[in-house]
Structures are given as structure tokens and as C-alpha cells.
C-alpha atoms as a PDB file:
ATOM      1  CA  UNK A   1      92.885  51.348  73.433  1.00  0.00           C
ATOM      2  CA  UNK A   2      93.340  47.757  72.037  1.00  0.00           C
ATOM      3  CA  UNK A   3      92.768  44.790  74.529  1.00  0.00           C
ATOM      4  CA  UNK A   4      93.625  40.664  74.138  1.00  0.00           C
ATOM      5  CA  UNK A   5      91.033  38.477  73.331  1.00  0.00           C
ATOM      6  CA  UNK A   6      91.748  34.616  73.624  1.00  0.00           C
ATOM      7  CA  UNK A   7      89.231  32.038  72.131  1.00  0.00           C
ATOM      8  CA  UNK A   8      89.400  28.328  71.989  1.00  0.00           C
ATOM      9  CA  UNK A   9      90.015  27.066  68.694  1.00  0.00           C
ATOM     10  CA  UNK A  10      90.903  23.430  67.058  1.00  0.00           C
ATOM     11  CA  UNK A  11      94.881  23.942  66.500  1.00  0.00           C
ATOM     12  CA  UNK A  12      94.577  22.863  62.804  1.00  0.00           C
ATOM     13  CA  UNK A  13      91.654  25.491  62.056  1.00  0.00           C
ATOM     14  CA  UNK A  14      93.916  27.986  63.510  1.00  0.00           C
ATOM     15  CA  UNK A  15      97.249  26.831  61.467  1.00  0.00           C
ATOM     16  CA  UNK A  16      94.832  26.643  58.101  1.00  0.00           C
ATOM     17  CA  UNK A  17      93.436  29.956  59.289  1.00  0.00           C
ATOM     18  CA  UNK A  18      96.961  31.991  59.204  1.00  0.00           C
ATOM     19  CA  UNK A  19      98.159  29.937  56.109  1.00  0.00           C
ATOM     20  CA  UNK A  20      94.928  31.825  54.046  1.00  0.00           C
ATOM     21  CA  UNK A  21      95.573  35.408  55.723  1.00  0.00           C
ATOM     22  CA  UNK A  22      99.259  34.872  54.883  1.00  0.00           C
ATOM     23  CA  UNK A  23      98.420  34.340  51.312  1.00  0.00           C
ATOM     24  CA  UNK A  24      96.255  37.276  51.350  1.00  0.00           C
ATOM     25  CA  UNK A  25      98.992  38.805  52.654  1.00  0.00           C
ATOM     26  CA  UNK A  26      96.984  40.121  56.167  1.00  0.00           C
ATOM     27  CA  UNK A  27      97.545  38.895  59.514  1.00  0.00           C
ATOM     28  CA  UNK A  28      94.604  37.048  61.060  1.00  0.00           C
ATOM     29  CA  UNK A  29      93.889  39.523  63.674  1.00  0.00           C
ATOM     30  CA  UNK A  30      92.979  41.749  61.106  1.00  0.00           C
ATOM     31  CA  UNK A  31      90.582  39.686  59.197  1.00  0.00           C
ATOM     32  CA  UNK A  32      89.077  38.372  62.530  1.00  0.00           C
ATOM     33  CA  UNK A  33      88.643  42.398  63.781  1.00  0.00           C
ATOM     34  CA  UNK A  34      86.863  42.876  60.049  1.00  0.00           C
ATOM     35  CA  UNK A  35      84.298  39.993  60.941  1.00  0.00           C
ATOM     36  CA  UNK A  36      83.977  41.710  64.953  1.00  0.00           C
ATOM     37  CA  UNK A  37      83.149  44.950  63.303  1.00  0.00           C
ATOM     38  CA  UNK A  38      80.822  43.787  60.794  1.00  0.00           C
ATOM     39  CA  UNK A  39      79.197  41.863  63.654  1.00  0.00           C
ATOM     40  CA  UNK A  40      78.769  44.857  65.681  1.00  0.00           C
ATOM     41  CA  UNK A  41      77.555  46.548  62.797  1.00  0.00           C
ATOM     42  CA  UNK A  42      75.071  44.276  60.999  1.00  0.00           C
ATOM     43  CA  UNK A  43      74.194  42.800  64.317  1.00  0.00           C
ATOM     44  CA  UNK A  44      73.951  38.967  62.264  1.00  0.00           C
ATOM     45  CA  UNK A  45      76.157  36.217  61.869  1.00  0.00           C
ATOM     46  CA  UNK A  46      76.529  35.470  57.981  1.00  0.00           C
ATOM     47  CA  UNK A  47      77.306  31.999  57.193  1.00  0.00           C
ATOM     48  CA  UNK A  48      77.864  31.210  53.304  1.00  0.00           C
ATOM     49  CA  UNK A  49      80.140  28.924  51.232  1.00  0.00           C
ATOM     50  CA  UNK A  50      81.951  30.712  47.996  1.00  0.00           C
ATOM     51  CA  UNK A  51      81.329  29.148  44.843  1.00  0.00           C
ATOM     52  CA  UNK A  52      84.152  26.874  44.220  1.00  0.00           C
ATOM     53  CA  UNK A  53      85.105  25.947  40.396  1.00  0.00           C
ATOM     54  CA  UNK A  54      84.643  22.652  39.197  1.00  0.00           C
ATOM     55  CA  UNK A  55      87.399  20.994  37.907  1.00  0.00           C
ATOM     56  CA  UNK A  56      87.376  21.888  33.717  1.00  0.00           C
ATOM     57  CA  UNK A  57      86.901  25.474  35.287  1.00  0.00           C
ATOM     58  CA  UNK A  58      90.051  25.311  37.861  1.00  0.00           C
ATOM     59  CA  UNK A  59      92.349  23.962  34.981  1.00  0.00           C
ATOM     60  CA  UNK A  60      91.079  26.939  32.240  1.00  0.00           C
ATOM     61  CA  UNK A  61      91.865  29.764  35.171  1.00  0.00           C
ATOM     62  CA  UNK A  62      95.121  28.095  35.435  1.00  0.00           C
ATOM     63  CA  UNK A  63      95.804  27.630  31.913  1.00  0.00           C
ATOM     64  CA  UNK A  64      94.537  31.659  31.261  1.00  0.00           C
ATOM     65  CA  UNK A  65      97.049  32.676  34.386  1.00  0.00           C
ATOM     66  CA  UNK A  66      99.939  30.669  32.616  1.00  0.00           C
ATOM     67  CA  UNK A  67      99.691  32.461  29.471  1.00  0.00           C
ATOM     68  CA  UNK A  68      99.198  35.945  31.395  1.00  0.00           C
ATOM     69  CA  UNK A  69     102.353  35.373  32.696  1.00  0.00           C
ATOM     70  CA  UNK A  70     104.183  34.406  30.085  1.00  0.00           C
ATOM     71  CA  UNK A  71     101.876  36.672  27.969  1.00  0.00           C
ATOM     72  CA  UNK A  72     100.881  34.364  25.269  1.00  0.00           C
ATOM     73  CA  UNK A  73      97.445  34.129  23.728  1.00  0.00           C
ATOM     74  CA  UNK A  74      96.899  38.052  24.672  1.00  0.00           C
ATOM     75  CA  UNK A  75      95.646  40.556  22.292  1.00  0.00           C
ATOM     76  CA  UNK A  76      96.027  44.429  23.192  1.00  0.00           C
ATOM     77  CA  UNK A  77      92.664  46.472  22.267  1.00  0.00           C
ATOM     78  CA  UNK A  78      92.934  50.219  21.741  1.00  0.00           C
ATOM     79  CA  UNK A  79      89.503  50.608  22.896  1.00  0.00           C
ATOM     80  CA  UNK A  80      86.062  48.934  23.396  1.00  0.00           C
ATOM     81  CA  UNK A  81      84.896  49.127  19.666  1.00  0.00           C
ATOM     82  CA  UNK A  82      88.592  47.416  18.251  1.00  0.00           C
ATOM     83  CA  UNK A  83      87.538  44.611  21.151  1.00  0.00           C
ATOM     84  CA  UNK A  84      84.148  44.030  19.782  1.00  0.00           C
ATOM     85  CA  UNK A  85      85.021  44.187  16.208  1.00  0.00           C
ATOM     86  CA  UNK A  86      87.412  41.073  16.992  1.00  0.00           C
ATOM     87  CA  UNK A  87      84.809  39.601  18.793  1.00  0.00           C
ATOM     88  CA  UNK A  88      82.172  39.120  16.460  1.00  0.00           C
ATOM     89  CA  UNK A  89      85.177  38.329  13.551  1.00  0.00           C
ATOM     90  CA  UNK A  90      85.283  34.701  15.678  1.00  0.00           C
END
């Protein structure tokens, strides 16, 4: 049986909050029933920050993703051994 739960929140947490599940592509009442269940489960509140790329970092993972896309600068490896002999040709 599922049952309503209504909790206060700051309307701009809430709007942010659905803009990140959206781009995960969940609703929020799923991820917020994943953080109840681990809550019942682990019996803890976890509270951490992900590591966030510095800026040189941000721009190279968005230089790589441009060139997956458009697949430029990508070498095909039969297998692991055909990768490292590449490697150590650098």
C-alpha cells in the first residue's frame, strides 16, 4: 500500500531538486524513496559532498565527450595487449 508524505521544503531546493532527477531521467519520488529505504536500512544519515572537477578537468571531460561524439581522436583496440602495445609506443 503506498501512502502521501508532505514535507516542508524551500521552493527553489525543490525546483533544483526535480531539474537533477529529470536529467537523470527519474522522478524525485523515486530518488527520495531510495534515500527512505537506505535510511531504514543503514539506520544513519550520510552526509558527503562528490568530488567536483576543477576547472582544466571540467573543460578536458568536455573536450573528450566532443570528440566521442563526433568520434575523433578514438582508436579501436582488438584487445588489451594491441592497447598496451600503443601505450608504451607514446
Amino acid at each position: 500500500m503506498k501512502t502521501m508524505l508532505s514535507v516542508k521544503t524551500d521552493a527553489k531546493l525543490k525546483k533544483k531538486a526535480q531539474e537533477v532527477a529529470r536529467d537523470l531521467g527519474l522522478p524525485l519520488g523515486t530518488i527520495i524513496n531510495r534515500y527512505l529505504k537506505d535510511f531504514v536500512t543503514d539506520q544513519r544519515v550520510v552526509f558527503e559532498r562528490p568530488e567536483i572537477p576543477n576547472a582544466e578537468t571540467r573543460k578536458a571531460i568536455k573536450e573528450a565527450m566532443r570528440d566521442i561524439k563526433s568520434g575523433k581522436n578514438m582508436i579501436a583496440f582488438k584487445n588489451a595487449k594491441e592497447m598496451d602495445e600503443y601505450l608504451l609506443s607514446l
